[in-house]
PDB file of N, CA and C in Angstrom:
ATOM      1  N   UNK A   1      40.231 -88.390-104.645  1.00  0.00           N
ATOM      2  CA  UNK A   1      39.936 -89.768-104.294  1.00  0.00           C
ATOM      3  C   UNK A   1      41.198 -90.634-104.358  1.00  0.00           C
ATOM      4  N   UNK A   2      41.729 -90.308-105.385  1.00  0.00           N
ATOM      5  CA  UNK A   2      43.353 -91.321-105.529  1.00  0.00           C
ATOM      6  C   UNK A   2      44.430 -91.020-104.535  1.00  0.00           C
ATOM      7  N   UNK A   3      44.169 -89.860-103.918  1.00  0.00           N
ATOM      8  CA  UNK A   3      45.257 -88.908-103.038  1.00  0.00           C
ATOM      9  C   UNK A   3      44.765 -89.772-102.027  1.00  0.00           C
ATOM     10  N   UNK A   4      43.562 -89.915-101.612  1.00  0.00           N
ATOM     11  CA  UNK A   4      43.424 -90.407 -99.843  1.00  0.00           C
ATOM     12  C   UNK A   4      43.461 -91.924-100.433  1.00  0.00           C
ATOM     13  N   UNK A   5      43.008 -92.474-101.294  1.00  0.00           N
ATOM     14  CA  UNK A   5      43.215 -94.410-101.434  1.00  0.00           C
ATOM     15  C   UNK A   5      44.919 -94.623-101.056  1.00  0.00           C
ATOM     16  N   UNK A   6      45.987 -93.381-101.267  1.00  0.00           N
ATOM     17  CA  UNK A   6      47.659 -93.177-101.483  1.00  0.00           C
ATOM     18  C   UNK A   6      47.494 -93.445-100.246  1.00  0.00           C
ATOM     19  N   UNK A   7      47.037 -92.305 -99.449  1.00  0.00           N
ATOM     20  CA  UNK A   7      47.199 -91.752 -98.031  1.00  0.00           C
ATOM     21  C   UNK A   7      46.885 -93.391 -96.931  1.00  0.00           C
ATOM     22  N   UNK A   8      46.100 -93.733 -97.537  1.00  0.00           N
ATOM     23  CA  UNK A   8      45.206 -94.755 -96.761  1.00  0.00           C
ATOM     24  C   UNK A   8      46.621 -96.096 -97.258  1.00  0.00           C
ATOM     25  N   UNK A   9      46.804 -96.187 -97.785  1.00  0.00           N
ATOM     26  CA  UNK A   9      47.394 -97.515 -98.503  1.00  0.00           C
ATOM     27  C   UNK A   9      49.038 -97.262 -97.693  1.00  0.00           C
ATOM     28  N   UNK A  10      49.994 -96.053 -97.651  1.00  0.00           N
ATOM     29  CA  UNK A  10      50.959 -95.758 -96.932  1.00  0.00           C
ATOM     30  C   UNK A  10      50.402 -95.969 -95.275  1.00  0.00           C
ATOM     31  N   UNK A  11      48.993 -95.614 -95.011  1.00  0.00           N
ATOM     32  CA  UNK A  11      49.247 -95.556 -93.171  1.00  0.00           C
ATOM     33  C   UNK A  11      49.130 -97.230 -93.363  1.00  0.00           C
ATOM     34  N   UNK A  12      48.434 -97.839 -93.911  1.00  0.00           N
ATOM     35  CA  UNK A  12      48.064 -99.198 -93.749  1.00  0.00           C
ATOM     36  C   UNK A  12      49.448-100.093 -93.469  1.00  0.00           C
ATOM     37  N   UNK A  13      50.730 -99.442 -94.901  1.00  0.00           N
ATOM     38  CA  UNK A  13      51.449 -99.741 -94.786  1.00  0.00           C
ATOM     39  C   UNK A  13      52.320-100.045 -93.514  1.00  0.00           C
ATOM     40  N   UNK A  14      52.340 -98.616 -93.316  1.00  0.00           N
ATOM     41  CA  UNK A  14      53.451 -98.109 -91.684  1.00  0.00           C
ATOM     42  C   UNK A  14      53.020 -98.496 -90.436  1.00  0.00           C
ATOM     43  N   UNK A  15      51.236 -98.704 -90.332  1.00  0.00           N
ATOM     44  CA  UNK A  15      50.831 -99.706 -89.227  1.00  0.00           C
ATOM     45  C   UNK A  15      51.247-101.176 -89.599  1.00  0.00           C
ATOM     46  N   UNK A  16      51.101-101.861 -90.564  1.00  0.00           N
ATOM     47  CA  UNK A  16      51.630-103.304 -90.461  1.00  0.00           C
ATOM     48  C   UNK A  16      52.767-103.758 -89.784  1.00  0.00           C
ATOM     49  N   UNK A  17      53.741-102.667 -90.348  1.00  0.00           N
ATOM     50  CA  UNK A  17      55.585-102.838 -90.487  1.00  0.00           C
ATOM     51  C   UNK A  17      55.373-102.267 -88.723  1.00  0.00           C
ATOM     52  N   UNK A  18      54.991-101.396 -87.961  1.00  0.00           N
ATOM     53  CA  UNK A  18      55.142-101.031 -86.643  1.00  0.00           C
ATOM     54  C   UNK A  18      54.627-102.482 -85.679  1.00  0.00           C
ATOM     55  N   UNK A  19      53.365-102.533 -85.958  1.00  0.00           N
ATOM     56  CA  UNK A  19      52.840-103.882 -85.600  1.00  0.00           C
ATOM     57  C   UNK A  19      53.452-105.070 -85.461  1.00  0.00           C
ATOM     58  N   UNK A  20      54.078-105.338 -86.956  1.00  0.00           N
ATOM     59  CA  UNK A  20      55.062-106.568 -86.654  1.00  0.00           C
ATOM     60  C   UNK A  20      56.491-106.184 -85.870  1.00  0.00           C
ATOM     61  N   UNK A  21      56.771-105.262 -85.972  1.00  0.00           N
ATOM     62  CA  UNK A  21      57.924-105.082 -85.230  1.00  0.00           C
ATOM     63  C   UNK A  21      57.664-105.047 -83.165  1.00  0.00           C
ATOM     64  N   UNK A  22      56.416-104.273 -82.993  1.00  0.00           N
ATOM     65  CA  UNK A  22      56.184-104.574 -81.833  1.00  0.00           C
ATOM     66  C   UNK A  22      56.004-106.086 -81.552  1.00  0.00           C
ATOM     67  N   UNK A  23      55.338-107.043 -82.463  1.00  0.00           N
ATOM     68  CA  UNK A  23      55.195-108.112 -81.662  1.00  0.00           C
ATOM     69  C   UNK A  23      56.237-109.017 -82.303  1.00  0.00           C
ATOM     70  N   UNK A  24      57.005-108.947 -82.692  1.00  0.00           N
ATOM     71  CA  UNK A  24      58.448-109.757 -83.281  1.00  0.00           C
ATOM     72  C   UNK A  24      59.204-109.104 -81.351  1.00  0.00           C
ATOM     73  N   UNK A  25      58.951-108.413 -80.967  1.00  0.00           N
ATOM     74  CA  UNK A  25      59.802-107.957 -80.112  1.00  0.00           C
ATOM     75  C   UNK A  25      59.102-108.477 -78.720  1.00  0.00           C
ATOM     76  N   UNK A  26      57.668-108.749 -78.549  1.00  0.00           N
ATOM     77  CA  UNK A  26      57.590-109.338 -77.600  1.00  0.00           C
ATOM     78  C   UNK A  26      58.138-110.969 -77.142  1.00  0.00           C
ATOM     79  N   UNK A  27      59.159-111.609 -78.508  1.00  0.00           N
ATOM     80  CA  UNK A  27      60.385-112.749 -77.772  1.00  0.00           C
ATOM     81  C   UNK A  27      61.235-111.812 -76.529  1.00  0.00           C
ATOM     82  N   UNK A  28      60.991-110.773 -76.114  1.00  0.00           N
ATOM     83  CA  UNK A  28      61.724-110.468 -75.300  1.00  0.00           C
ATOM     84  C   UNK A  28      61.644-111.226 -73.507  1.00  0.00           C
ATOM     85  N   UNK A  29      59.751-110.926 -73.710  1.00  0.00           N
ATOM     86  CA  UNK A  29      58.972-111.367 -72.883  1.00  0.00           C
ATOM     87  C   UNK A  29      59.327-112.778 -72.420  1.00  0.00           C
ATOM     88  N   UNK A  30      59.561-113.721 -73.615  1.00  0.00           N
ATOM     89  CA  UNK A  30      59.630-115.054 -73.647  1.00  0.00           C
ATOM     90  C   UNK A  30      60.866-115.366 -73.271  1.00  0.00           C
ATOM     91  N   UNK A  31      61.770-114.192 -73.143  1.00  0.00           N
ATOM     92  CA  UNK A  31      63.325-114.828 -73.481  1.00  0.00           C
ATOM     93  C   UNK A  31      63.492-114.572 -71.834  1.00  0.00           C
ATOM     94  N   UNK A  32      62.679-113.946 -71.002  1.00  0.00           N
ATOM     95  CA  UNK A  32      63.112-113.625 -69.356  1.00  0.00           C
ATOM     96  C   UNK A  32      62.905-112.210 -69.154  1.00  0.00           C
ATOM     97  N   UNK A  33      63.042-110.997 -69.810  1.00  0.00           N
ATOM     98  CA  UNK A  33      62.791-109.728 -69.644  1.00  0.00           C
ATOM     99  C   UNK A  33      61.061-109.523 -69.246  1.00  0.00           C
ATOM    100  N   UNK A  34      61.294-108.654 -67.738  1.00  0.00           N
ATOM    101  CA  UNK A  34      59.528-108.592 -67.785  1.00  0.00           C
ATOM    102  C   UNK A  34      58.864-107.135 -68.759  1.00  0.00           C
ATOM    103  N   UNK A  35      58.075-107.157 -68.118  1.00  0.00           N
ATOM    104  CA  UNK A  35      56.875-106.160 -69.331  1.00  0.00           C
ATOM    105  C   UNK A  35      57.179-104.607 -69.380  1.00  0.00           C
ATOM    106  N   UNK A  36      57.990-104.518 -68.114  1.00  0.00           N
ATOM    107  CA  UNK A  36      58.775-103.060 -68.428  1.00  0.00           C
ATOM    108  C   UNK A  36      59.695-102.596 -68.784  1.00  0.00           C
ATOM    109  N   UNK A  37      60.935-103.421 -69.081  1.00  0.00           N
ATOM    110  CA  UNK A  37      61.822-103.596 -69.754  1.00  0.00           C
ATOM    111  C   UNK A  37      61.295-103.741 -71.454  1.00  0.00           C
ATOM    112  N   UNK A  38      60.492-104.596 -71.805  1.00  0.00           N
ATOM    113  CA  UNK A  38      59.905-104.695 -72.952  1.00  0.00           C
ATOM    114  C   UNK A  38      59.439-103.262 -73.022  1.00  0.00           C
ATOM    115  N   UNK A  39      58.526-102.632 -72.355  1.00  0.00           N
ATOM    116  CA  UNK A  39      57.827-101.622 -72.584  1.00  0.00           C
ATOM    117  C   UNK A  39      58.943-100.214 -72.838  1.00  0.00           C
ATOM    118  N   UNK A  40      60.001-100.398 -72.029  1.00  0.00           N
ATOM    119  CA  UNK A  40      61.370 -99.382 -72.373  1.00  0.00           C
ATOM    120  C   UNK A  40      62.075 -99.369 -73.397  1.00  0.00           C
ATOM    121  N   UNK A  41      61.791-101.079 -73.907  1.00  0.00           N
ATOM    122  CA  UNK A  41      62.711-101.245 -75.172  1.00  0.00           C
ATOM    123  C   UNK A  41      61.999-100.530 -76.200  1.00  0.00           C
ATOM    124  N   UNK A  42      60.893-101.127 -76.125  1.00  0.00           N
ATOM    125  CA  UNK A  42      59.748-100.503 -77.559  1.00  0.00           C
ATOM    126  C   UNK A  42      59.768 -99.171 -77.515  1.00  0.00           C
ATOM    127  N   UNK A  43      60.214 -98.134 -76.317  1.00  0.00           N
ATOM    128  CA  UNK A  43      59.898 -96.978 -76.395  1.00  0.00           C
ATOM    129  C   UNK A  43      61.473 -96.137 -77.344  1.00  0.00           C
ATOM    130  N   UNK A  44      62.271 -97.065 -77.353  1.00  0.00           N
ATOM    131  CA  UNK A  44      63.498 -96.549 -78.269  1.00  0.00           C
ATOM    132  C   UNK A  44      64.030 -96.784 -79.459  1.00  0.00           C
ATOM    133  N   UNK A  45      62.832 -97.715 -80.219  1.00  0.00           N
ATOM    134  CA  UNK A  45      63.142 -98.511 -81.097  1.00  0.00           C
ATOM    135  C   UNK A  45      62.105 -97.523 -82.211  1.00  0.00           C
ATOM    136  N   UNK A  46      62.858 -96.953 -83.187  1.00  0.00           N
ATOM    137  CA  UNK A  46      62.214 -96.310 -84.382  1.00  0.00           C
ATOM    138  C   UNK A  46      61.354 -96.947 -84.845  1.00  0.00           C
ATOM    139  N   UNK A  47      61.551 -98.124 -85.175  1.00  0.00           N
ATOM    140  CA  UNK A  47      60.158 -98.520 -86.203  1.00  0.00           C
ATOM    141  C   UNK A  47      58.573 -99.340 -85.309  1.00  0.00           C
ATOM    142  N   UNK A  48      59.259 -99.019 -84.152  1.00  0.00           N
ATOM    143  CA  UNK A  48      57.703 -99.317 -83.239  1.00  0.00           C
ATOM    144  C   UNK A  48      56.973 -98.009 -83.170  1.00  0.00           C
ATOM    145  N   UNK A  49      57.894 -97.069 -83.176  1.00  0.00           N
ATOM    146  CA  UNK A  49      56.716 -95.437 -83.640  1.00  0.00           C
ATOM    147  C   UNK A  49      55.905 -95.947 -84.887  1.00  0.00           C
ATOM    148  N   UNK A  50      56.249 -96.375 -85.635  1.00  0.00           N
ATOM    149  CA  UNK A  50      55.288 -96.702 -86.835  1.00  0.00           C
ATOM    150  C   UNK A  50      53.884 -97.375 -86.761  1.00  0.00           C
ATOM    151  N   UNK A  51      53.521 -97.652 -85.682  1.00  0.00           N
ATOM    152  CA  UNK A  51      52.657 -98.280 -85.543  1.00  0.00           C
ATOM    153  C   UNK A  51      51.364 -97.073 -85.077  1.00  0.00           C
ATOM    154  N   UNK A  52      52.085 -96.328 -84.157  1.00  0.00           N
ATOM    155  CA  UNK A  52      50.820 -95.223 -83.757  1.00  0.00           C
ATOM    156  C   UNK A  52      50.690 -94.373 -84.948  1.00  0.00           C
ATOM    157  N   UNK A  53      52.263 -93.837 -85.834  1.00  0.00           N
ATOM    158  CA  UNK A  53      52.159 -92.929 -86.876  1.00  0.00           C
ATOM    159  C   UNK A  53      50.616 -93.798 -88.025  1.00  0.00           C
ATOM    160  N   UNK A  54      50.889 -95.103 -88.075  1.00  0.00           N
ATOM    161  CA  UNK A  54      50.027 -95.440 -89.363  1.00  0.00           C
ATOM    162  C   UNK A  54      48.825 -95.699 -89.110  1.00  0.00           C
ATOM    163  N   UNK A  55      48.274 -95.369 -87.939  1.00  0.00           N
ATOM    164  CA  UNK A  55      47.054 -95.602 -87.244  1.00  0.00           C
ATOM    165  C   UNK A  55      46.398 -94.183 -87.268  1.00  0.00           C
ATOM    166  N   UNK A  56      47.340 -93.361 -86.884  1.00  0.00           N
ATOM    167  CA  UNK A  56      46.789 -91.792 -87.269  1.00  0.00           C
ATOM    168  C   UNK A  56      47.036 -91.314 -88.437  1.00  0.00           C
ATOM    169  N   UNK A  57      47.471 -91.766 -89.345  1.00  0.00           N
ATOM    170  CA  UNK A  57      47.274 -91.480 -90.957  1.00  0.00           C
ATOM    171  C   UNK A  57      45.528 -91.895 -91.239  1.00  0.00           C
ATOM    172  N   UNK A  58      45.089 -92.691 -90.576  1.00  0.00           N
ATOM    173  CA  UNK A  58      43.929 -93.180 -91.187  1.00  0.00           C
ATOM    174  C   UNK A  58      42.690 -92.208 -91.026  1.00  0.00           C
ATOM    175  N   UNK A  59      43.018 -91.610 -90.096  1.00  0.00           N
ATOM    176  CA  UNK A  59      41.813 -90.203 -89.549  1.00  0.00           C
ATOM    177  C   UNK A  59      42.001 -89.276 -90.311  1.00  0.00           C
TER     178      UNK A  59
END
């Protein structure tokens, strides 16, 4: 029980921190870059993986 509350409490973690980093990054949008450029950036940026990794920790 304490092992998965761990398990659960780290993905919770690593989805927040991915989350905010994806949308801290949509000023890109705002700054003139359109949605595929955004969408290329997010695809090279390490800590936006964190967002799908801490979403599939939860299953």
């Amino acid at each position: 029980m304490i092992f998965r509350l761990f398990i659960l409490t780290i993905g919770f973690g690593l989805a927040v921190s991915g989350g905010i980093s994806s949308i801290a990054y949509l000023n890109l949008i705002v700054a003139g870059h359109g949605l595929d450029e955004y969408l290329a950036f997010v695809a090279r940026r390490v800590e936006c993986y964190l967002l799908p990794a801490g979403i599939g920790s939860f299953g």
